[in-house]
Protein backbone atom coordinates (compact mmCIF):
# COMPACT_ATOMS: atom_id res chain seq x y z
CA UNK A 1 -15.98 -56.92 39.35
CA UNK A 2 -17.59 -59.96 38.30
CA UNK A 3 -20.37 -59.52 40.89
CA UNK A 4 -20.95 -55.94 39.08
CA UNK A 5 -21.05 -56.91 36.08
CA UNK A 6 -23.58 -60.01 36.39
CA UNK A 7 -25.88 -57.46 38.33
CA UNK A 8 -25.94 -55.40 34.90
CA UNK A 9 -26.44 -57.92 33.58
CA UNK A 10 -29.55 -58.94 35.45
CA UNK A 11 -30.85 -55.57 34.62
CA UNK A 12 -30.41 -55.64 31.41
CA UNK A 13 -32.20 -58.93 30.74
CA UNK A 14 -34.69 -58.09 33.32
CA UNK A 15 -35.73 -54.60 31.24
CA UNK A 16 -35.28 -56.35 27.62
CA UNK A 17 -37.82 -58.96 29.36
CA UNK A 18 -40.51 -56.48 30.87
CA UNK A 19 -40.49 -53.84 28.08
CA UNK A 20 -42.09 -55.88 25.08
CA UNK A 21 -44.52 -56.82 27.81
CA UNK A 22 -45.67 -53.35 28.19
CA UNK A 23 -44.87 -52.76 24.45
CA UNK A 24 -47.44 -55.87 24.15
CA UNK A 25 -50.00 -54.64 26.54
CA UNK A 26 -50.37 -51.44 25.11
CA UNK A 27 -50.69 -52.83 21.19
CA UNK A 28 -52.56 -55.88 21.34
CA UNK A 29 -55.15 -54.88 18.64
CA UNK A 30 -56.52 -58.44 18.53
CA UNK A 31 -57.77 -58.48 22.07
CA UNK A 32 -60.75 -56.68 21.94
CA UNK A 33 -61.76 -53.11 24.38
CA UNK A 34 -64.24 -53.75 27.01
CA UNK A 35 -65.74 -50.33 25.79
CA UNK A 36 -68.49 -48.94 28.96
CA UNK A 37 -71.12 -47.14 27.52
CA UNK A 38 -74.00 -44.88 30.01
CA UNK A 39 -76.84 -43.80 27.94
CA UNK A 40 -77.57 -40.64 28.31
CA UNK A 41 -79.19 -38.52 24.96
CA UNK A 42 -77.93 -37.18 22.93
CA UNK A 43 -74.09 -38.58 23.93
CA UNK A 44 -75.27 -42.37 24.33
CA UNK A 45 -78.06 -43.52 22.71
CA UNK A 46 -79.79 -47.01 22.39
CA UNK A 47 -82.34 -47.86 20.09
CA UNK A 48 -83.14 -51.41 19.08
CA UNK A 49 -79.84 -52.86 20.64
CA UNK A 50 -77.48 -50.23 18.54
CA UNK A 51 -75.72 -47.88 20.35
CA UNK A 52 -75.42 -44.02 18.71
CA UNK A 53 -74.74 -40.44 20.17
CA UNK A 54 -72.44 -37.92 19.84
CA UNK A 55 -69.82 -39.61 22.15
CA UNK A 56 -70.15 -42.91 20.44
CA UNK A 57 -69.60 -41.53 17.14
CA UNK A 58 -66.53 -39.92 18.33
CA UNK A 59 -65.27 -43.43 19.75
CA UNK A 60 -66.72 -45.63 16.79
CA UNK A 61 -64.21 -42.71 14.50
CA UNK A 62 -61.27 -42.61 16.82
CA UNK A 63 -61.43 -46.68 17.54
CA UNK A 64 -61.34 -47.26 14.11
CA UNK A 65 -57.98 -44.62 13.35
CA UNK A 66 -56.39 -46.68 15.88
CA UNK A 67 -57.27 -49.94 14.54
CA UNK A 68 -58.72 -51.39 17.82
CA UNK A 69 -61.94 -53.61 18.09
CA UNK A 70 -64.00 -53.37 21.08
CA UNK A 71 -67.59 -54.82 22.49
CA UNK A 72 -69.82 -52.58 24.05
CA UNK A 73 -70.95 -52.86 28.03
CA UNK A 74 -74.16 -51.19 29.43
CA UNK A 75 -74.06 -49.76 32.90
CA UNK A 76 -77.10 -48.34 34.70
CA UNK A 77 -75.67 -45.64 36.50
CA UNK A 78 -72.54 -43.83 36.23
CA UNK A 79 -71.09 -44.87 39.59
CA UNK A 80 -71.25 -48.55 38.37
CA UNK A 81 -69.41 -46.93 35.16
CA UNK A 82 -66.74 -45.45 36.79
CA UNK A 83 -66.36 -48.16 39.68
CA UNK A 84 -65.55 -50.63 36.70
CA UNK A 85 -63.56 -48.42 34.87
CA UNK A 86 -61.28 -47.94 38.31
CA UNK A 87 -61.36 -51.44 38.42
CA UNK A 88 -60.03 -52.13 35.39
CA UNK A 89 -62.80 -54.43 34.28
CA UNK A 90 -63.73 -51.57 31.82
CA UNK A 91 -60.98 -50.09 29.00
CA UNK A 92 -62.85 -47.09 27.95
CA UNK A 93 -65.50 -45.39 30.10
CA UNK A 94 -67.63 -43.44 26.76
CA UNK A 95 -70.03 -41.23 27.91
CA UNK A 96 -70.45 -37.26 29.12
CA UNK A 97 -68.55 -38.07 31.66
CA UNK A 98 -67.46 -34.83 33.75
CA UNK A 99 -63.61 -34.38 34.28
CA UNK A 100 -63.26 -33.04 38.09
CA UNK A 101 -60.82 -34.07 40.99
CA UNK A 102 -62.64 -36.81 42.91
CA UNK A 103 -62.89 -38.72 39.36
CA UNK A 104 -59.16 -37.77 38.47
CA UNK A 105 -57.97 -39.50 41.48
CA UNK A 106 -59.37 -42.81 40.45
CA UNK A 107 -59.44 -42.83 36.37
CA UNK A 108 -57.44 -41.22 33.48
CA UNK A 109 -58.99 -38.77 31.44
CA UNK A 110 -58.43 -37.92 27.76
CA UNK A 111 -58.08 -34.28 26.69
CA UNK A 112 -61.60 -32.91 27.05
CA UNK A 113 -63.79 -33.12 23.85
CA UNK A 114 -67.04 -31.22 24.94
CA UNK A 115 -67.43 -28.02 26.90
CA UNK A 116 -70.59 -28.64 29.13
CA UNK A 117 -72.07 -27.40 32.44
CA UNK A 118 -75.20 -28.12 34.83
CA UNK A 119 -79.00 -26.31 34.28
CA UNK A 120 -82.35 -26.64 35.75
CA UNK A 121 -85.23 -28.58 34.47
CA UNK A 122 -88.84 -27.36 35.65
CA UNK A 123 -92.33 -28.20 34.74
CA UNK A 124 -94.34 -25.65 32.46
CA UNK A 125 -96.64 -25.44 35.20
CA UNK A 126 -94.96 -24.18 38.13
CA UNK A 127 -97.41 -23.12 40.98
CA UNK A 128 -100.37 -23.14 38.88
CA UNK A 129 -102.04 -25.73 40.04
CA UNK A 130 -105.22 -25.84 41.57
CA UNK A 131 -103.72 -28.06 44.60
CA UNK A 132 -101.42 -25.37 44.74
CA UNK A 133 -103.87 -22.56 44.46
CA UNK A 134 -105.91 -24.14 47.84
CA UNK A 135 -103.17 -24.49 50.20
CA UNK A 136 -102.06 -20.97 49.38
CA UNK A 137 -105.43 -19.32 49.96
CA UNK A 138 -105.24 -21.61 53.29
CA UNK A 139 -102.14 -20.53 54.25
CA UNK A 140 -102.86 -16.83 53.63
CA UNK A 141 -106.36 -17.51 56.08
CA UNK A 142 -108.59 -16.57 53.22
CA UNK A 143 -110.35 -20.15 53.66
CA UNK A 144 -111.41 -19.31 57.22
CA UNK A 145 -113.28 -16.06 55.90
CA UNK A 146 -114.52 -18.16 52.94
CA UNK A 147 -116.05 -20.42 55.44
CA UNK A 148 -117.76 -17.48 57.00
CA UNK A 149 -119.26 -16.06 53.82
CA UNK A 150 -120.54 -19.66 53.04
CA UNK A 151 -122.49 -19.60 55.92
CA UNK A 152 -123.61 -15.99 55.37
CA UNK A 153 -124.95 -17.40 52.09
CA UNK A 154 -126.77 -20.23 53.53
CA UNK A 155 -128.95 -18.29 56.50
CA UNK A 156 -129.59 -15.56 54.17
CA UNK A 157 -131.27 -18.43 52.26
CA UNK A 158 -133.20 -19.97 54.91
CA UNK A 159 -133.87 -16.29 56.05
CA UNK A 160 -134.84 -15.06 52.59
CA UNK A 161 -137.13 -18.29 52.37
CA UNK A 162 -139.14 -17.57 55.28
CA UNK A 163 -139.41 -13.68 54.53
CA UNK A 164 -140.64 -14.35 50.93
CA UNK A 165 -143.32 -17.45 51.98
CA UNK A 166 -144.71 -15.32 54.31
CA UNK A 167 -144.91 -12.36 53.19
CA UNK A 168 -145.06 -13.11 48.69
CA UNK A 169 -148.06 -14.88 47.95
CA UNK A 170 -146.68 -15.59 44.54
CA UNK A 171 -143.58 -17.85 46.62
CA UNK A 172 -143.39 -21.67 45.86
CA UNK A 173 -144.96 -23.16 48.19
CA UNK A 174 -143.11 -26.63 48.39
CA UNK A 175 -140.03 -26.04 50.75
CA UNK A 176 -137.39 -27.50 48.44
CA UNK A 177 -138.23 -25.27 45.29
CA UNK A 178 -139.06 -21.95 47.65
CA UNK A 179 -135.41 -23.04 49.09
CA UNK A 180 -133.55 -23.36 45.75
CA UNK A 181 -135.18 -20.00 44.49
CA UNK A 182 -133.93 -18.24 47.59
CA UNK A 183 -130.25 -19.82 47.23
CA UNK A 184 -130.59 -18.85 43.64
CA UNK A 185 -131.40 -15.07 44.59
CA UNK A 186 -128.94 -15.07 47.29
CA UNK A 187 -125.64 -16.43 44.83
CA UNK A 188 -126.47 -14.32 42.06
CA UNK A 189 -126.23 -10.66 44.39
CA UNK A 190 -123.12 -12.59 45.88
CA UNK A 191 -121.34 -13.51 42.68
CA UNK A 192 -122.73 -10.55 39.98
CA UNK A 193 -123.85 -8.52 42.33
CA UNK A 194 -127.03 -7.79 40.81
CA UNK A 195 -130.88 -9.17 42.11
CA UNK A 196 -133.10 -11.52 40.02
CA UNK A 197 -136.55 -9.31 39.30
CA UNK A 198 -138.23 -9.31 42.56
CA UNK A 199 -141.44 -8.03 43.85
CA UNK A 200 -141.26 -4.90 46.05
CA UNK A 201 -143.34 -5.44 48.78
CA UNK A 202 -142.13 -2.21 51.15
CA UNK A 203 -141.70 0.55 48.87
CA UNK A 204 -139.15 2.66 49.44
CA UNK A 205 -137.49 0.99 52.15
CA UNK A 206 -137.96 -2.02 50.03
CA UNK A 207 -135.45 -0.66 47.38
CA UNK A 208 -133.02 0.69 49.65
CA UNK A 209 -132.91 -2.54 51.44
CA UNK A 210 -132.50 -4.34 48.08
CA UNK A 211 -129.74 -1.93 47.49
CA UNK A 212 -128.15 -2.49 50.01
CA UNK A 213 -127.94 -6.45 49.30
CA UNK A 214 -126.42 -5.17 46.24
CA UNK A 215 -123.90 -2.97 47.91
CA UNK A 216 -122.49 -6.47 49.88
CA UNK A 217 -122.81 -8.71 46.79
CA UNK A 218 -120.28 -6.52 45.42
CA UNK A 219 -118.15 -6.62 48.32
CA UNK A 220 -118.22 -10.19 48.19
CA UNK A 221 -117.41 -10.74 44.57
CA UNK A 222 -114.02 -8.14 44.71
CA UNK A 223 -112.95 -9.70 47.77
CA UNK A 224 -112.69 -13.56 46.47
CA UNK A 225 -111.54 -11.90 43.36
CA UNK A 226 -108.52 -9.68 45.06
CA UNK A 227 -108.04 -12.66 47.14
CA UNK A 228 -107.58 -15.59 44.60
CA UNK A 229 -105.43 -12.65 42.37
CA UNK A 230 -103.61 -12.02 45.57
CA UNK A 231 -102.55 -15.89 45.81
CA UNK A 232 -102.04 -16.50 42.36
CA UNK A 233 -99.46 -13.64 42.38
CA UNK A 234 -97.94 -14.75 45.47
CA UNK A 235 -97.36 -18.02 44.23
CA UNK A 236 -95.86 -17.60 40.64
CA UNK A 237 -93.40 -15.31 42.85
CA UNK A 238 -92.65 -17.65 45.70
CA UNK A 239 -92.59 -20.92 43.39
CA UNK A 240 -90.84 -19.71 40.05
CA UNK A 241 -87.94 -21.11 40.04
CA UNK A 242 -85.41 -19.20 37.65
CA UNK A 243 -81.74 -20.53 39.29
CA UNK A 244 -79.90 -21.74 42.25
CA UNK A 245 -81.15 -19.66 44.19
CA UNK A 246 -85.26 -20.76 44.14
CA UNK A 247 -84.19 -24.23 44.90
CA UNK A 248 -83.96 -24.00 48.51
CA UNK A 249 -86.27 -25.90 50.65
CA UNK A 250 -87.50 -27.49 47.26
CA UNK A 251 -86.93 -31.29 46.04
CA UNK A 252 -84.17 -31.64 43.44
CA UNK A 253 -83.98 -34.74 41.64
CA UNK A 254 -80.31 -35.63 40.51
CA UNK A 255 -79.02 -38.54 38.64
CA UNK A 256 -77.12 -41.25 40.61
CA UNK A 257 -73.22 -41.21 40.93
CA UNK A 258 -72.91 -37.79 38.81
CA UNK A 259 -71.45 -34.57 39.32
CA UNK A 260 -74.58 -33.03 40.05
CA UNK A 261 -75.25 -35.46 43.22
CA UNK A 262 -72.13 -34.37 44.81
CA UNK A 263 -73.37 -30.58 43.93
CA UNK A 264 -76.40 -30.46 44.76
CA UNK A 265 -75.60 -31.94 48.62
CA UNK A 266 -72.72 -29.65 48.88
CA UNK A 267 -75.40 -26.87 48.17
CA UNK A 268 -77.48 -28.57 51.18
CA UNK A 269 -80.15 -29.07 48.75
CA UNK A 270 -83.01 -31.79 49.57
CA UNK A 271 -82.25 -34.28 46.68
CA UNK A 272 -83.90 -37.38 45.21
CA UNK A 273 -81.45 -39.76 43.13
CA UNK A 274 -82.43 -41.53 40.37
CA UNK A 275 -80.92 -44.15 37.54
CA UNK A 276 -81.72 -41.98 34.80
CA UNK A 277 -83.04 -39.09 33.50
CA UNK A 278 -86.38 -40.39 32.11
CA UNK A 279 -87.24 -41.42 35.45
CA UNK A 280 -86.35 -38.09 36.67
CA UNK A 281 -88.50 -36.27 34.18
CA UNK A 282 -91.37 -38.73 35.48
CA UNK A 283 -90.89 -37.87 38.66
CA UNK A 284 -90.77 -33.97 37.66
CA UNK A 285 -94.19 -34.21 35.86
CA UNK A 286 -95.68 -36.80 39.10
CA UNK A 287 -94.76 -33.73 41.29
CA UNK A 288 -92.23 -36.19 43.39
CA UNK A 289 -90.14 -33.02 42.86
CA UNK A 290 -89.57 -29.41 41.95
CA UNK A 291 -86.92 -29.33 39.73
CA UNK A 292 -84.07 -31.40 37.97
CA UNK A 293 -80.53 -30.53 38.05
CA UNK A 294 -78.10 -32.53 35.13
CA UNK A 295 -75.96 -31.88 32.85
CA UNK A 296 -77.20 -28.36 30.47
CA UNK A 297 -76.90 -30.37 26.99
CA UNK A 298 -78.45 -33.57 28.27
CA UNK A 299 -81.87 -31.44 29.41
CA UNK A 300 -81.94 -28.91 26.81
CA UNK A 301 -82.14 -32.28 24.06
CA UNK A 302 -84.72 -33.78 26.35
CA UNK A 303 -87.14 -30.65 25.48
CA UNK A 304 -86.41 -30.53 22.10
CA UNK A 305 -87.03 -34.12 21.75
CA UNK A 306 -90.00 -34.31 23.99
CA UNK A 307 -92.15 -31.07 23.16
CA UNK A 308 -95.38 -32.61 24.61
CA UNK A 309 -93.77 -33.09 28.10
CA UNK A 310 -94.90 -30.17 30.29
CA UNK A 311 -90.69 -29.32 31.32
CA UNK A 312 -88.62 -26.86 29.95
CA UNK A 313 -85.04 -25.65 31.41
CA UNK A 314 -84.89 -22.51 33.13
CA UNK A 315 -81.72 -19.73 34.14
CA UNK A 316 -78.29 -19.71 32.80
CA UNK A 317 -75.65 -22.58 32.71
CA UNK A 318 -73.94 -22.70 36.33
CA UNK A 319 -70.86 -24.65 37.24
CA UNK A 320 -69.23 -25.25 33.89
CA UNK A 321 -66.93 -28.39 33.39
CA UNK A 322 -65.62 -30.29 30.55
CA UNK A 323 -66.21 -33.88 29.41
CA UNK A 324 -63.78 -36.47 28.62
CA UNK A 325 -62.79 -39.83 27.64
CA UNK A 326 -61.99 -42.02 31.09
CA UNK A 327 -59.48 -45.09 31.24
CA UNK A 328 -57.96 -46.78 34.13
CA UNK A 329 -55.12 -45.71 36.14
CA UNK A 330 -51.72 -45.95 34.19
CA UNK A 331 -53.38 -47.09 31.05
CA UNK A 332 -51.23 -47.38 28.05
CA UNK A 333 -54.15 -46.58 26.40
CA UNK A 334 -54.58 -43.02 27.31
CA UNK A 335 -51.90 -41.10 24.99
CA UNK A 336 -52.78 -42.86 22.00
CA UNK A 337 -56.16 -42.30 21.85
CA UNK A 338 -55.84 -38.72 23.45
CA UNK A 339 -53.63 -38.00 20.77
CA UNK A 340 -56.50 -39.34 17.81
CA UNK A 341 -58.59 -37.28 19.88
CA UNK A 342 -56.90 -34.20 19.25
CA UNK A 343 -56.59 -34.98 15.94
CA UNK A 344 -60.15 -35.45 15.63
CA UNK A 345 -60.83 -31.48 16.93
CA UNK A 346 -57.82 -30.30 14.76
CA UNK A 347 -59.95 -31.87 11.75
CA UNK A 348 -63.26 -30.29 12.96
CA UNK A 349 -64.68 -33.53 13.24
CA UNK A 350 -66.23 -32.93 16.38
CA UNK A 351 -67.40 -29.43 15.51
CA UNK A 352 -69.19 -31.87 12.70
CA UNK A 353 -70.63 -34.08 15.27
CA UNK A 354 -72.02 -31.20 17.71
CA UNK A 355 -73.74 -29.40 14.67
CA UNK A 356 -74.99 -33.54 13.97
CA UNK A 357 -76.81 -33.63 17.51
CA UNK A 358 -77.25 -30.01 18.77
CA UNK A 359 -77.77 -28.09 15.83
CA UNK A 360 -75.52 -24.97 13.87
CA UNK A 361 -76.11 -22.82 17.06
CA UNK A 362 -74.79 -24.65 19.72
């Protein structure tokens, strides 16, 4: 009996010990959040060593309900963010931060605050180029017959040259100048199809030969016309990209450690990764690669904040997902501030903050 009761006993002391320690861990408002912050506009913002965006304002409202002080820390990519926040070396992971499986299994989430989903960026530009433009007419074998008219053009000028020196007394009589009159005759039945006032030295014949120069200039102007038209058409159909579906076979540049990596290679999609999305868009505009995919709010505030960059986002929002608030495993943390976070939505406070950054008709 004795032995029973000291074992109560030992449990009793033992849980009157260990619960003001949890009590303790979970209110300790002097100790300060390590508070991981990924900046990406318009959620995370930096500018002059102060930290704004949507997401920050929501954490900078809800810290201060709960009466919890905080420093920020800056991570480059949001692997490192959510590697430290598993850790435990970061409180509060603040940022767009997708809520999906893989992430759930390592971090806490708050209730989701922001209804998001991926998009394409693109440049302006897309198969217009004049690069583009000559490896298409390659490809198509409209170079090869271009080669052939070029040298049509250039022994109809040495042929022209010799007919009109000996047989136009009138003809320049320096090679180089009865040369550069011939090519001039020569380009200007190829390209406008009509003759520079010449002398008709054989009549009748003479004009029906001269028509028929005419009669192949003509020829030779529609079919570089129908044949650059042809290519240009070809390639604003082959190279628009307008979804999913056009990026096959093309680059993609995604951001490192995001949802959107993990996507895009499920998709089997070539992909380039990089730290951030400035160095994305740079690579976009470069032509490193085709297209971007990220996160639909995050591109669609790049282009309204950057109207002189040749991008713009194209097709409709694919894979939708919601963002949240992450924490580490087990954190005491989480229910409080979930619960000032649903607060916060109940008092349209983050309806405020979305018309703040996205404008009324988002």
């Amino acid at each position: 009996m004795r032995n029973w009761c000291g074992l109560a006993g030992s449990i009793i002391l033992l849980l009157m010990v260990s619960w003001p320690q949890g009590a303790a861990q979970a209110q300790q408002p002097s100790q300060p959040l390590n508070v991981g912050l990924f900046v990406n506009p318009p959620f995370v913002m930096k500018d002059k060593g102060q930290f704004t965006g949507m997401a920050v304002d929501l954490w900078e409202g809800l810290a201060a309900k709960l009466g919890r002080q905080y420093r920020y820390v800056q991570f480059d990519t949001v692997h490192d963010l959510v590697q430290a926040t598993a850790s435990g070396k970061i409180d509060v992971a603040v940022t767009n931060l997708t809520i999906n499986q893989s992430r759930a299994e390592l971090l806490d989430f708050t209730q989701p605050w922001f209804d998001g989903g991926m998009r394409i960026m693109t440049g302006t530009e897309q198969g217009k180029g004049f690069g583009n433009l000559i490896t298409g007419l390659g490809d198509a074998g409209f170079l090869k017959a271009y080669a052939w008219i070029a040298l049509i053009i250039v022994t109809a000028t040495v042929l022209l040259t010799f007919f009109d020196r000996w047989f136009d007394e009138a003809f320049p009589k320096r090679w180089r100048d009865g040369f550069a009159e011939s090519f001039y005759t020569v380009m200007s039945v190829a390209t406008s199809g009509k003759s520079p006032s010449r002398k008709n030295l054989f009549g009748w014949a003479g004009r029906i030969w001269q028509g028929l120069w005419l009669v192949c200039g003509i020829a030779v102007l529609a079919y570089v016309t129908s044949s650059v038209t042809s290519v240009m058409t070809t390639l604003s159909l082959t190279n628009k990209i307008n979804g999913l579906a056009d990026l096959t076979d093309k680059p993609v540049g995604v951001l490192t450690g995001t949802v959107e990596e993990d996507f895009a290679r499920q998709q089997g999609l070539q992909t380039l990764t990089y730290a951030g999305l400035n160095r994305a868009v740079e690579g976009l505009v470069n032509g490193d690669i085709d297209a971007i995919v990220a996160d639909a709010p995050v591109l669609e505030y790049h282009v309204y904040t950057h109207p002189d960059l040749p991008v713009k986002v194209v097709g409709p929002l694919f894979e939708p997902d919601k963002y949240g608030f992450a924490l580490p495993r087990q954190s005491l943390f989480t229910r409080p501030l979930t619960i000032e976070l649903l607060g916060a939505h109940d008092m349209g406070e983050i309806d405020d903050l979305r018309t703040k950054y996205f404008g009324s008709d988002k």
